[in-house]
N, C-alpha and C. Protein backbone atom coordinates (compact mmCIF):
# COMPACT_ATOMS: atom_id res chain seq x y z
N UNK A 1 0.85 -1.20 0.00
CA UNK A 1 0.00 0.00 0.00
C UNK A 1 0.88 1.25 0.00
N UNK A 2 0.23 2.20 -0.97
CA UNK A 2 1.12 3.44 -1.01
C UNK A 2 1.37 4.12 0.33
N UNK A 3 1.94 4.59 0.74
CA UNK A 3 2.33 5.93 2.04
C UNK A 3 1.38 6.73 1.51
N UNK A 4 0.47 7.43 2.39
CA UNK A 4 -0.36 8.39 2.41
C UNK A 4 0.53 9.68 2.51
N UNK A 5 0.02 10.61 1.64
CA UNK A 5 0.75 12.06 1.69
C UNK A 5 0.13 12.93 2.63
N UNK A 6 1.29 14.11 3.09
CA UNK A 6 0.74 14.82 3.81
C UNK A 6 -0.49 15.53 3.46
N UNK A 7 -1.66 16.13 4.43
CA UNK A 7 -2.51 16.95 3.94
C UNK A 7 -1.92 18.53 4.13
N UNK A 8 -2.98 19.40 3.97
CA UNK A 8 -2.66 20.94 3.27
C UNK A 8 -2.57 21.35 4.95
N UNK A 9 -2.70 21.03 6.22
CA UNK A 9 -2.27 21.28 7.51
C UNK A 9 -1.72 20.62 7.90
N UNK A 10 -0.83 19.58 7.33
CA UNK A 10 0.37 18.73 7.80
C UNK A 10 1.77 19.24 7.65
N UNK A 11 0.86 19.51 6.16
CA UNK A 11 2.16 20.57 5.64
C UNK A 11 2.79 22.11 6.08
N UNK A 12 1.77 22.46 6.49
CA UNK A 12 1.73 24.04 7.00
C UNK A 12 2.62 23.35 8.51
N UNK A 13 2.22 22.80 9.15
CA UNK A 13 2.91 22.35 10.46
C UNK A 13 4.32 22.08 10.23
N UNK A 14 4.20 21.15 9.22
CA UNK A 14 6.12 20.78 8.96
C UNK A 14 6.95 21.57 8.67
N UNK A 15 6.24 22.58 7.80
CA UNK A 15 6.94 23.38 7.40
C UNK A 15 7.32 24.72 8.04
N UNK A 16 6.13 24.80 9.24
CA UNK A 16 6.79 25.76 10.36
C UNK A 16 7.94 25.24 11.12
N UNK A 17 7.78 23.73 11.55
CA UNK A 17 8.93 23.24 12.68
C UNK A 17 10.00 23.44 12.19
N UNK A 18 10.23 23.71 10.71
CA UNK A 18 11.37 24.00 10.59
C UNK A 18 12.16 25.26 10.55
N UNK A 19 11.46 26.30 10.64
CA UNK A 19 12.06 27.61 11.26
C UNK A 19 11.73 27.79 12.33
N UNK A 20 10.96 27.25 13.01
CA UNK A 20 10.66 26.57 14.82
C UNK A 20 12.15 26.03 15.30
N UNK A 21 12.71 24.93 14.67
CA UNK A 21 13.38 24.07 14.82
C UNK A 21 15.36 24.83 14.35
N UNK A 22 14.92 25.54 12.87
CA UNK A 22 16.47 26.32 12.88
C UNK A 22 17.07 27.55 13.64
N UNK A 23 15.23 28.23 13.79
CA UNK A 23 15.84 29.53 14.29
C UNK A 23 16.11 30.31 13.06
N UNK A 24 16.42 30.17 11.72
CA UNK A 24 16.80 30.66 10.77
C UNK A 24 16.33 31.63 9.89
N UNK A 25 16.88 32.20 8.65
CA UNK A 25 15.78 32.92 8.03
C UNK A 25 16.45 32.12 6.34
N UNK A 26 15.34 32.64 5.66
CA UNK A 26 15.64 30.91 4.45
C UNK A 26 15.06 32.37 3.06
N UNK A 27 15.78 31.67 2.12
CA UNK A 27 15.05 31.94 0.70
C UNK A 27 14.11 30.81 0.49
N UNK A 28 13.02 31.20 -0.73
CA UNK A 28 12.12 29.94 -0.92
C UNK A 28 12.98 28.97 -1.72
N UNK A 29 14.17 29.42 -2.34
CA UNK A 29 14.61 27.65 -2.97
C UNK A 29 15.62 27.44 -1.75
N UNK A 30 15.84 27.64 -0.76
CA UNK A 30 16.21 26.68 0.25
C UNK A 30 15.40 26.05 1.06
N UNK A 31 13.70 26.21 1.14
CA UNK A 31 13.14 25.61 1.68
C UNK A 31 12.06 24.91 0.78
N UNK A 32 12.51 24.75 -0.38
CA UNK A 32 12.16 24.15 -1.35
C UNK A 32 13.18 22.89 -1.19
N UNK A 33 14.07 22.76 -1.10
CA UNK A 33 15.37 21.82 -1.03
C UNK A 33 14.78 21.43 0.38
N UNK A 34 14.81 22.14 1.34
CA UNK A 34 14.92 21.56 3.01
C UNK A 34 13.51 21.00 3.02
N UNK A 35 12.25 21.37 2.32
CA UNK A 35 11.27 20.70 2.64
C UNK A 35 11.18 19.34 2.92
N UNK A 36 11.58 18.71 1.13
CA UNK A 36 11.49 17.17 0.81
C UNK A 36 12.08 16.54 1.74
N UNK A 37 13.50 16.90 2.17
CA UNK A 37 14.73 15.89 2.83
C UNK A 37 14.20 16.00 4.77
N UNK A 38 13.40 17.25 5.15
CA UNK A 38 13.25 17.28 6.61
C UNK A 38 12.07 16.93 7.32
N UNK A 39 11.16 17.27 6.03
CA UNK A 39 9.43 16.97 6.71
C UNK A 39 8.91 16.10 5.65
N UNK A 40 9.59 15.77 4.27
CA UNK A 40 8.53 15.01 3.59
C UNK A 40 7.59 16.35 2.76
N UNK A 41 8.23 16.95 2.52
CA UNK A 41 6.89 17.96 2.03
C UNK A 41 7.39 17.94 0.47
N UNK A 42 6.39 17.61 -0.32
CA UNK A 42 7.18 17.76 -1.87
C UNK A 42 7.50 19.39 -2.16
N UNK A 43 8.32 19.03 -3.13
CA UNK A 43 8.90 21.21 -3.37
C UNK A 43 8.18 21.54 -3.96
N UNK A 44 7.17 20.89 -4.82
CA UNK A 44 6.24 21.22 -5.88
C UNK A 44 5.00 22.50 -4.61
N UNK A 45 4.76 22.06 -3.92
CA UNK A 45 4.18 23.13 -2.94
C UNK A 45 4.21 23.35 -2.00
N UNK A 46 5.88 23.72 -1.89
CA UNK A 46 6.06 24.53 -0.35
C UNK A 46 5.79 25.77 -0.68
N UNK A 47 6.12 26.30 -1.47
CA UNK A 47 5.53 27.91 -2.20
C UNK A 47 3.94 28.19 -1.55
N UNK A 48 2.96 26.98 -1.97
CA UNK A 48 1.75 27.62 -1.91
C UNK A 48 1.72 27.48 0.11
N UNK A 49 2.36 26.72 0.26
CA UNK A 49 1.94 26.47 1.83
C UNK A 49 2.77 27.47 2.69
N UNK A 50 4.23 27.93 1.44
CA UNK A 50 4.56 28.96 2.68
C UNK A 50 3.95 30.30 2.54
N UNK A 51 3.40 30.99 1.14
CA UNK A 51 2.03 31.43 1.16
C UNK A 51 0.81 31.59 2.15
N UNK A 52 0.63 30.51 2.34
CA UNK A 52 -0.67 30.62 3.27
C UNK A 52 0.29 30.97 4.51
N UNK A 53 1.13 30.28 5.36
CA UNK A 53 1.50 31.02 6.39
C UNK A 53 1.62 32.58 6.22
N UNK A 54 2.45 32.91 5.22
CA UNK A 54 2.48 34.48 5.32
C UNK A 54 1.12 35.14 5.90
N UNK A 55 0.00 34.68 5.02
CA UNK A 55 -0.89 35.02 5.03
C UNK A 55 -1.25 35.22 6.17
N UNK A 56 -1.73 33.91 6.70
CA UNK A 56 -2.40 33.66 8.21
C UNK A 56 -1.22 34.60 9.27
N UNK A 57 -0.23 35.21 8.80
CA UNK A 57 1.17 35.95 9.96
C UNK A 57 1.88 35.05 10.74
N UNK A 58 2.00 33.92 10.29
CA UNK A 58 2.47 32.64 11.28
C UNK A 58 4.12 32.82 11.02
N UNK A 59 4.21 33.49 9.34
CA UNK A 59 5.88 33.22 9.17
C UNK A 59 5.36 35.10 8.22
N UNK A 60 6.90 35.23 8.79
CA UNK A 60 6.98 36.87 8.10
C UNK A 60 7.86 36.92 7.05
N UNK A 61 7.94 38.06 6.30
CA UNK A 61 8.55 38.05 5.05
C UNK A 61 9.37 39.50 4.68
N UNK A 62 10.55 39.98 4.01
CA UNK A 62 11.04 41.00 3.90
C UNK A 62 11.64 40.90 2.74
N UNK A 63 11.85 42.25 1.60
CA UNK A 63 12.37 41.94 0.77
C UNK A 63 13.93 42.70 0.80
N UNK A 64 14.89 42.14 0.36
CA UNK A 64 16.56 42.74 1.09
C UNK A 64 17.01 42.54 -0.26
N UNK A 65 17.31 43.53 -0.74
CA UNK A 65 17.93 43.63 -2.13
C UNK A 65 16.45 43.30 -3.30
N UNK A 66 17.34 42.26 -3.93
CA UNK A 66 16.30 41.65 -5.23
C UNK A 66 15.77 40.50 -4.59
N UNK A 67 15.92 39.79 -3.18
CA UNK A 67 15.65 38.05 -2.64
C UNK A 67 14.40 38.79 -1.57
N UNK A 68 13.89 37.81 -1.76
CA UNK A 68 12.23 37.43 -0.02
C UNK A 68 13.44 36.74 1.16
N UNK A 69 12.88 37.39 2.17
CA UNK A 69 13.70 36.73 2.99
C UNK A 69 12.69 35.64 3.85
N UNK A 70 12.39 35.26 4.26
CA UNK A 70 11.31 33.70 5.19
C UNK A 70 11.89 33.65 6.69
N UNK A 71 10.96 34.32 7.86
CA UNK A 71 11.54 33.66 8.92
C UNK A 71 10.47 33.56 10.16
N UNK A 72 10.58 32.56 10.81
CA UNK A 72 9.62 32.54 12.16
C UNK A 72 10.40 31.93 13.18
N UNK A 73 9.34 32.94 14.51
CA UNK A 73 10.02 32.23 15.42
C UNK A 73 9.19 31.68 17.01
N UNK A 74 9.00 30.40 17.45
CA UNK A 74 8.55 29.69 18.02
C UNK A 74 7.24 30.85 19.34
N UNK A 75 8.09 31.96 19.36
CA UNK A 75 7.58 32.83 20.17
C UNK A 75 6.36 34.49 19.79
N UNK A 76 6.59 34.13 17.96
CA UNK A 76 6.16 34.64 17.14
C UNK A 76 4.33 34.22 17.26
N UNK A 77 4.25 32.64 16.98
CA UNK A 77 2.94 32.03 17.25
C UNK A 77 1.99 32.45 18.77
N UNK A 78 2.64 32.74 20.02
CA UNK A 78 2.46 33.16 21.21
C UNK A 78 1.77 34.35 21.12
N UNK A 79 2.78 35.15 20.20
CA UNK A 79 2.40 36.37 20.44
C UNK A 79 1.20 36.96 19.43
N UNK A 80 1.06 36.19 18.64
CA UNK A 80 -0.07 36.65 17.31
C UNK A 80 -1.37 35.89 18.29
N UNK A 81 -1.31 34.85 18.90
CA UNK A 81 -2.49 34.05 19.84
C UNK A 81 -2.67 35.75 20.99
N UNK A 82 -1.91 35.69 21.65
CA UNK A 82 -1.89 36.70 22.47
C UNK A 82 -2.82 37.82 21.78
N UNK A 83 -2.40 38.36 20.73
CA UNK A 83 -3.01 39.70 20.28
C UNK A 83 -4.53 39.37 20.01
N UNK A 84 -4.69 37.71 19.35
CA UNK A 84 -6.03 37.33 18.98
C UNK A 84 -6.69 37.81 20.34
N UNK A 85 -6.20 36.58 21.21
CA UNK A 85 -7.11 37.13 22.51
C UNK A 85 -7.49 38.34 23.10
N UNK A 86 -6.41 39.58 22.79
CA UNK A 86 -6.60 40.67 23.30
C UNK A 86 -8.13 41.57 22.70
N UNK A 87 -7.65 41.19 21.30
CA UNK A 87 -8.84 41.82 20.51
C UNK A 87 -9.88 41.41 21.11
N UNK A 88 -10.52 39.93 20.82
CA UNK A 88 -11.55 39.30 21.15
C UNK A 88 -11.99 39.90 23.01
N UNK A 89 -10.97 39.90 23.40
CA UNK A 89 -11.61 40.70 25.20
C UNK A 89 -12.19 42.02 24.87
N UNK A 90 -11.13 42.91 24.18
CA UNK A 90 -11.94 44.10 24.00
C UNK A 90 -13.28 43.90 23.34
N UNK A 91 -13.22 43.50 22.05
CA UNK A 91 -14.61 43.47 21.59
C UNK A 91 -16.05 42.59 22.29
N UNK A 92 -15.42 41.63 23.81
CA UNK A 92 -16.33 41.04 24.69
C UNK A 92 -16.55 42.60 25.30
N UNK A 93 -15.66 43.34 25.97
CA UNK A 93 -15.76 44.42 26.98
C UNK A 93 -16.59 45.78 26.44
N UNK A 94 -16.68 45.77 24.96
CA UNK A 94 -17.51 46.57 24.31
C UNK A 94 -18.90 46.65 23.92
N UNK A 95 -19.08 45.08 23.60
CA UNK A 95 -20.43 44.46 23.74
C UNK A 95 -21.32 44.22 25.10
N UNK A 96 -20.34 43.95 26.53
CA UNK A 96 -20.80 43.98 26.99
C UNK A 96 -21.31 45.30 28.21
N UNK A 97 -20.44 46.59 27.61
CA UNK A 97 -20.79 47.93 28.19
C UNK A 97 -22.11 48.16 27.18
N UNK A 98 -22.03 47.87 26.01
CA UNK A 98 -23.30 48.56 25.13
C UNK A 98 -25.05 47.59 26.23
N UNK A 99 -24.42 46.28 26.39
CA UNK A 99 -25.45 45.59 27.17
C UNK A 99 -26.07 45.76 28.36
N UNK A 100 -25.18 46.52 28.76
CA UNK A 100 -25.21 47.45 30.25
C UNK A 100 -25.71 48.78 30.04
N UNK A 101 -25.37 49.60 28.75
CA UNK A 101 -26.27 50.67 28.91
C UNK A 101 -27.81 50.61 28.72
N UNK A 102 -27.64 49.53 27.17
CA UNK A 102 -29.07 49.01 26.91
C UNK A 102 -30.29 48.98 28.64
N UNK A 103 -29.78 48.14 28.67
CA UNK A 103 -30.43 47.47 30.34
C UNK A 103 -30.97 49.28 31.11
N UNK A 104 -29.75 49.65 31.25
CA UNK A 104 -30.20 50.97 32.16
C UNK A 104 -30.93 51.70 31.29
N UNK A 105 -30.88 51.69 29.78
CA UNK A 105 -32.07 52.36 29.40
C UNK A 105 -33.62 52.44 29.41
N UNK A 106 -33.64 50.63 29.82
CA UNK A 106 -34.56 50.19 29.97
C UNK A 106 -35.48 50.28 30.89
N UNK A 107 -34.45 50.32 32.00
CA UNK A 107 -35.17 50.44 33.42
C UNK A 107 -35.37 52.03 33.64
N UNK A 108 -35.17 53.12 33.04
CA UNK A 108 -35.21 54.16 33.00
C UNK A 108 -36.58 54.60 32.71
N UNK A 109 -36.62 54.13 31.03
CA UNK A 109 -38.09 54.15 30.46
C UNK A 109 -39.13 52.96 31.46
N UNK A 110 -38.88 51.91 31.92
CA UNK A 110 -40.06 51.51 32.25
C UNK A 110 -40.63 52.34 33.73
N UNK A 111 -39.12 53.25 34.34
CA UNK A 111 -39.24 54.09 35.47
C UNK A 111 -40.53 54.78 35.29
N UNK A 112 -40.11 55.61 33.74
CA UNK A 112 -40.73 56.74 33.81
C UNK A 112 -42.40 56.63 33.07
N UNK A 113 -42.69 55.33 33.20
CA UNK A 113 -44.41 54.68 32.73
C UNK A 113 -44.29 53.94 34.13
N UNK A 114 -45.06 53.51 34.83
CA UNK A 114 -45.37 53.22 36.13
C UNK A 114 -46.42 52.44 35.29
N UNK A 115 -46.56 50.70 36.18
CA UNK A 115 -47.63 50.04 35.21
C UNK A 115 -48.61 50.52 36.46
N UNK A 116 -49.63 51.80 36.79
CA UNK A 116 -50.73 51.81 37.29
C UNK A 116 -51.97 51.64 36.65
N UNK A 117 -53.09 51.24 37.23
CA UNK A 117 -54.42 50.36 37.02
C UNK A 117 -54.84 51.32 35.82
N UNK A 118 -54.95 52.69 36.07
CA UNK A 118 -55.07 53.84 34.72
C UNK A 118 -54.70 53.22 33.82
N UNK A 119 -52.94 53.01 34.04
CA UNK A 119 -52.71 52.43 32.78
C UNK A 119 -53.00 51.24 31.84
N UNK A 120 -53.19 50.28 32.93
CA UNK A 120 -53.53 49.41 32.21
C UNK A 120 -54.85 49.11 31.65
N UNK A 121 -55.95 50.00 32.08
CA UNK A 121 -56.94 49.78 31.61
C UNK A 121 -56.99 51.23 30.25
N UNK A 122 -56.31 52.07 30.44
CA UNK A 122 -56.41 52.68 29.15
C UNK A 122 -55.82 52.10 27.87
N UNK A 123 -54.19 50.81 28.46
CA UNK A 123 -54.04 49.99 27.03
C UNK A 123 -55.40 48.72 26.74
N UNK A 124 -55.76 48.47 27.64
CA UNK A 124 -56.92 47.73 27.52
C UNK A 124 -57.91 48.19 26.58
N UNK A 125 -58.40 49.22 27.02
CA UNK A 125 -59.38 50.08 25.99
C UNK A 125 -59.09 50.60 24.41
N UNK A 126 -57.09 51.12 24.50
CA UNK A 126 -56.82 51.11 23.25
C UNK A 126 -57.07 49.58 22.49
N UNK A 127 -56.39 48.80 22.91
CA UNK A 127 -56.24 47.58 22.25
C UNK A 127 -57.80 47.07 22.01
N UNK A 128 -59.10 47.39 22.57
CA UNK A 128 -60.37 47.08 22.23
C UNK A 128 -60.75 47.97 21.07
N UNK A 129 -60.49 49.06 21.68
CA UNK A 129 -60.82 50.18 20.22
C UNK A 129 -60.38 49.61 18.82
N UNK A 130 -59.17 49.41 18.79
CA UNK A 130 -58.72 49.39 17.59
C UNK A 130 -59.09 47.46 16.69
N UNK A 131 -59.43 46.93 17.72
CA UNK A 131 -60.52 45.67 17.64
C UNK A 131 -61.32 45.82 16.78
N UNK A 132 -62.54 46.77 17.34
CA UNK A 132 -63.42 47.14 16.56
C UNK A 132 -63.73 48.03 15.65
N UNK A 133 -62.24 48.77 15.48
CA UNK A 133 -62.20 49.54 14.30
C UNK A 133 -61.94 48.85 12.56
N UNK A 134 -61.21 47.75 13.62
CA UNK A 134 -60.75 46.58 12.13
C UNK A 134 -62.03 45.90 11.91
N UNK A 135 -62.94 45.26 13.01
CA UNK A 135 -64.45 45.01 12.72
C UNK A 135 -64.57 45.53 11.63
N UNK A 136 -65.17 46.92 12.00
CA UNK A 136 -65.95 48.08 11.70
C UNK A 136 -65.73 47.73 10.32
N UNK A 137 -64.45 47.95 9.60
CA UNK A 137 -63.61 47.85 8.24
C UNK A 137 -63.99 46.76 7.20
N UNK A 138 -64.04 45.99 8.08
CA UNK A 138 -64.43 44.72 7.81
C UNK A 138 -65.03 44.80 7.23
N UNK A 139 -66.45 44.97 7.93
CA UNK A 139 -67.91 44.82 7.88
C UNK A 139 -68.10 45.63 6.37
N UNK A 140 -67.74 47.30 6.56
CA UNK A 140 -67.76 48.28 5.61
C UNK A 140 -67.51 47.77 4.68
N UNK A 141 -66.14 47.26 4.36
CA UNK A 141 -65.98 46.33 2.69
C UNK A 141 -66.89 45.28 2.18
N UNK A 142 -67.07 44.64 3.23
CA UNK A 142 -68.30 43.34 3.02
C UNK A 142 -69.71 44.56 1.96
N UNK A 143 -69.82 45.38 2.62
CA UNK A 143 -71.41 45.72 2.11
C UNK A 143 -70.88 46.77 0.51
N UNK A 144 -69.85 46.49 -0.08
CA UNK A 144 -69.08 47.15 -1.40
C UNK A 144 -69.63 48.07 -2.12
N UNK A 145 -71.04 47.28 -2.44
CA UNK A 145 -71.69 49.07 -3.17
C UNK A 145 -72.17 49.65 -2.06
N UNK A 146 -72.47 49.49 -1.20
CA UNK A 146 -73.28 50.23 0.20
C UNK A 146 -72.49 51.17 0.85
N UNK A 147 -71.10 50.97 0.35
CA UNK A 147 -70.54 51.80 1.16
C UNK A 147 -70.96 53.50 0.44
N UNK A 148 -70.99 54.35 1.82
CA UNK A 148 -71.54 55.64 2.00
C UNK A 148 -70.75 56.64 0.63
N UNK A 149 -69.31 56.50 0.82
CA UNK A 149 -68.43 57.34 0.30
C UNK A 149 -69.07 56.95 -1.19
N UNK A 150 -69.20 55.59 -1.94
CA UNK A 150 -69.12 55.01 -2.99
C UNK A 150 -70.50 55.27 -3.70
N UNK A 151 -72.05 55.42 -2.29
CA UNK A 151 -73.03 55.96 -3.19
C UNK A 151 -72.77 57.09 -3.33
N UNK A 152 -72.34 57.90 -2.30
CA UNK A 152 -72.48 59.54 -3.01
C UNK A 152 -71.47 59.47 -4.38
N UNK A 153 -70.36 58.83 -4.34
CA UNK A 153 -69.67 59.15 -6.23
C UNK A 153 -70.40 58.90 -7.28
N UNK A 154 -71.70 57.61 -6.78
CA UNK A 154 -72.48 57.33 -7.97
C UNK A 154 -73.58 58.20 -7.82
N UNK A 155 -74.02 58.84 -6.53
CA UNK A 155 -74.98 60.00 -7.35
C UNK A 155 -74.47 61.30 -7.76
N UNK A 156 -73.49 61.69 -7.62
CA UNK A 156 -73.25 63.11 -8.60
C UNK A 156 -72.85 62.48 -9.99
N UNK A 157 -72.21 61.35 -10.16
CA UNK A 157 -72.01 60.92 -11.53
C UNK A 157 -73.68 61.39 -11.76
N UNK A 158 -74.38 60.54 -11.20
CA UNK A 158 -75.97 60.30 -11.80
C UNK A 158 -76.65 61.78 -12.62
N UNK A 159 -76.14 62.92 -11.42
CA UNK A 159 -76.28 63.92 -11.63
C UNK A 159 -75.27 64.32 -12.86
N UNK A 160 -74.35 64.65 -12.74
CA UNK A 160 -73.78 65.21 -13.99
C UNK A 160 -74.02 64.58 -15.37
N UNK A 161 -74.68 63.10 -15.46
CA UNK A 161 -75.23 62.55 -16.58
C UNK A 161 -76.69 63.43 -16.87
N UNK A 162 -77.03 63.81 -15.73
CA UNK A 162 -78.76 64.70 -15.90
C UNK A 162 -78.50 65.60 -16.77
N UNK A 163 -77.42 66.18 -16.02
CA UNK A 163 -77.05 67.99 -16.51
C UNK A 163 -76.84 67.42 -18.23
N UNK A 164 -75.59 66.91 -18.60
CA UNK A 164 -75.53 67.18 -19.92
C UNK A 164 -76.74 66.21 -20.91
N UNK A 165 -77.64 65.63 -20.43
CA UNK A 165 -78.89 65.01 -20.93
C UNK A 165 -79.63 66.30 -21.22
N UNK A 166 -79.34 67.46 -20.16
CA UNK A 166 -80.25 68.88 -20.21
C UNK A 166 -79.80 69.35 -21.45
N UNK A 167 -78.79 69.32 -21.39
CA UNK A 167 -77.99 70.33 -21.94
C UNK A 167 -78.06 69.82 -23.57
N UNK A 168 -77.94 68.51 -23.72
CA UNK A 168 -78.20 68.10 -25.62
C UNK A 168 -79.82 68.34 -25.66
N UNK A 169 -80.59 67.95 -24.80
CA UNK A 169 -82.04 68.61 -24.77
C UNK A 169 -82.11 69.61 -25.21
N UNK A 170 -81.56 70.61 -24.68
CA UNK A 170 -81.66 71.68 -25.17
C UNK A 170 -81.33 72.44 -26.53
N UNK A 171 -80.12 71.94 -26.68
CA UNK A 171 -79.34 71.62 -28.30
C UNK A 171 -80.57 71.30 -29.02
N UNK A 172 -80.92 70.47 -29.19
CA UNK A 172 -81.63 69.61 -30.15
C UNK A 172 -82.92 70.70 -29.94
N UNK A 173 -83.37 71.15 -28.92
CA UNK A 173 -84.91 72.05 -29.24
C UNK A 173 -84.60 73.33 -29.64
N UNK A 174 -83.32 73.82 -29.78
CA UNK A 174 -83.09 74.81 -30.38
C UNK A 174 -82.85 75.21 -31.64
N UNK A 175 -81.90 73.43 -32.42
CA UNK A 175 -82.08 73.64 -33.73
C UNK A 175 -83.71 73.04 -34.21
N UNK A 176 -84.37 72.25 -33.49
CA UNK A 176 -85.72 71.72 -34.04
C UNK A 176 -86.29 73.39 -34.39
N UNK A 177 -86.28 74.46 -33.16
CA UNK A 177 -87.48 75.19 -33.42
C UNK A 177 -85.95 76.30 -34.46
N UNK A 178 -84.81 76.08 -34.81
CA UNK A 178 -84.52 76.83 -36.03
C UNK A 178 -84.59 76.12 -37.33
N UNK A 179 -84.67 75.11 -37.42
CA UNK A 179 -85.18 74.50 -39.01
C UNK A 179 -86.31 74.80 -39.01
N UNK A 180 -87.42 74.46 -37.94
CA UNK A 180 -88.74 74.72 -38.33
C UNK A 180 -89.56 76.39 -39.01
N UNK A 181 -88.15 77.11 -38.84
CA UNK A 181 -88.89 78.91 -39.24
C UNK A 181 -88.23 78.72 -40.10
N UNK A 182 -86.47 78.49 -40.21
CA UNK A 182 -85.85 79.11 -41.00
C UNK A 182 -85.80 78.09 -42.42
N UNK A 183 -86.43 77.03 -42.31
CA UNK A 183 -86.54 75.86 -43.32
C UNK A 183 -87.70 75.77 -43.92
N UNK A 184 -88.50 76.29 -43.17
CA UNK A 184 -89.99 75.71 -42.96
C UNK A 184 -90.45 74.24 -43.10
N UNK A 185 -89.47 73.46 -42.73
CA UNK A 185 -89.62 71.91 -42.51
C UNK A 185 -90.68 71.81 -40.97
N UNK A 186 -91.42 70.44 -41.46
CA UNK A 186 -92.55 69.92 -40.07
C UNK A 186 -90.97 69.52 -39.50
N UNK A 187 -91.58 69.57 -37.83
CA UNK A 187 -90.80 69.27 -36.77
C UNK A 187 -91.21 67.69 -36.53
N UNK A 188 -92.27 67.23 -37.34
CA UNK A 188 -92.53 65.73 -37.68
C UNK A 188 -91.32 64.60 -38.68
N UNK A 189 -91.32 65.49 -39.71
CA UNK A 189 -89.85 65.33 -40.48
C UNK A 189 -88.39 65.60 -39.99
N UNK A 190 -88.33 66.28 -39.21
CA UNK A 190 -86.85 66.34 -38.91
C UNK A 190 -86.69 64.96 -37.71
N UNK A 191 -88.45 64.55 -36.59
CA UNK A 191 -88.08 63.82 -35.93
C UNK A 191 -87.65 62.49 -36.30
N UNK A 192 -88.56 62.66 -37.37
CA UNK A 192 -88.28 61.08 -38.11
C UNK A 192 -87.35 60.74 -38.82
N UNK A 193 -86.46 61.97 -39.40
CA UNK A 193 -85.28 61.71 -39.77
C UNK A 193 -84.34 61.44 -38.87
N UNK A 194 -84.29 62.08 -37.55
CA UNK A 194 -83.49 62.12 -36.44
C UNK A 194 -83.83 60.43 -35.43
N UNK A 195 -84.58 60.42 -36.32
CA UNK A 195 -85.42 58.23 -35.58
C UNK A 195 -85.56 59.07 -34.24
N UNK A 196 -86.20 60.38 -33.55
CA UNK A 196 -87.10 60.13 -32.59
C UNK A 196 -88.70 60.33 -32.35
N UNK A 197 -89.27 59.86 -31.55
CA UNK A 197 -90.63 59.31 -32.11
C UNK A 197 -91.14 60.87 -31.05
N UNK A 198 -92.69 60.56 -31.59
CA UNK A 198 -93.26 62.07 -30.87
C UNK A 198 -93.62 61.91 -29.24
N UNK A 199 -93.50 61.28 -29.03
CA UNK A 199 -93.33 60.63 -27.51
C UNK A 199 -92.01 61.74 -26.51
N UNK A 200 -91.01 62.01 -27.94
CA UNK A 200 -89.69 63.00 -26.55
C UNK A 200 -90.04 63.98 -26.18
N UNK A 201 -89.93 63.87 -25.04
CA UNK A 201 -89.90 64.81 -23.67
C UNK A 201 -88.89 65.33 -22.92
N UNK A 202 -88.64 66.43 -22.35
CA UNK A 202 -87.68 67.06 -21.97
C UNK A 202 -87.57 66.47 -20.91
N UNK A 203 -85.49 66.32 -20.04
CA UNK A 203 -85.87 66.31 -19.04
C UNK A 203 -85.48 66.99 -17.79
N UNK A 204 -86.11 66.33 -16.87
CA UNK A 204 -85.95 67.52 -15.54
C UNK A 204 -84.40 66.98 -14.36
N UNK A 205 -83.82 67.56 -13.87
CA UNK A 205 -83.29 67.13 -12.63
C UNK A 205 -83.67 67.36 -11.55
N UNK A 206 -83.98 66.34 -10.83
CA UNK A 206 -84.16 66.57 -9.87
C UNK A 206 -83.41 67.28 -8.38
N UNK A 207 -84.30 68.03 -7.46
CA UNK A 207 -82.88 68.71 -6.73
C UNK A 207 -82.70 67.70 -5.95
């Protein structure tokens, strides 16, 4: 059975112990060479793994002339844990003053409402009111043409259909009685040309 290869945090580990372990500071083709022969790490990717350390600040980096220089040191890891923790306290000690003012704000405002019987029976009464205002709403939509607002739009429509019914009424008896002088046409002939029968009648609006 083959030897199992390292994984992508086996490698990151091996490849710290060894500036753990020299104390040193390295170019990447010397720890390209020192990988294979000390931890087993192929050279094909100590690059990407000493990469990710940079990254994560586990191993630091400088550039000195035209070369990267590579170095860590055992007390380096301590101190980046250290700073983690420091942060993480402050940002506990910040969260938990904002939690502390919260609180006293609270007890401030519920100071300054006192739950007395007044009060509670005036939220009582709001909270009924507004019960039966949504009823009320209810109900109002249920009855759709009934509603109040909706007949009065349909009677002034009703009305303003009167008015201009008056108003072509009137049109029409004004040219009837001017053809009838100025033509001397029957007002029998113009109705029957016009297809209305002798039956039309003017009409009225009512107030």
């Amino acid at each position: 059975m083959a030897p199992r290869g390292l994984s992508a945090e086996e490698k990151r580990v091996k490849l710290l112990e060894i500036f753990h372990e020299t104390k040193n500071f390295f170019q990447l083709k010397e720890l390209e060479k020192m990988g294979p022969k000390m931890k087993g790490i192929v050279s094909q990717s100590v690059k990407e793994v000493l990469q990710s350390l940079v990254d994560d600040g586990l191993v630091q980096m400088d550039k000195i002339g035209s070369s990267n220089f590579f170095w860590s040191f055992p007390s380096q890891r301590g101190a980046m844990m250290q700073n983690r923790l420091n942060a993480v306290k402050e940002t506990q000690a910040s969260l938990r003053s904002q939690l502390n003012e919260s609180k006293s704000a609270l007890e401030t405002e519920r100071a300054s409402r006192p739950e007395s019987e007044e009060r509670v029976q005036a939220l009582d009464r709001l909270s009924a009111l507004k019960k039966e205002c949504a009823r009320l709403e209810k109900e109002l939509a249920a009855y759709g043409a009934c509603d109040p607002v909706k007949v009065e739009e349909k009677r002034r429509a009703v009305i303003l259909a009167k008015e201009a019914a008056v108003r072509w009424t009137d049109n029409y008896l004004v040219l009837l009685s001017h053809f009838t002088r100025q033509k001397s046409i029957e007002p029998a002939d113009i109705r029957a040309y016009l297809g209305i029968d002798e039956q039309y009648e003017d009409l009225v609006v009512e107030a």
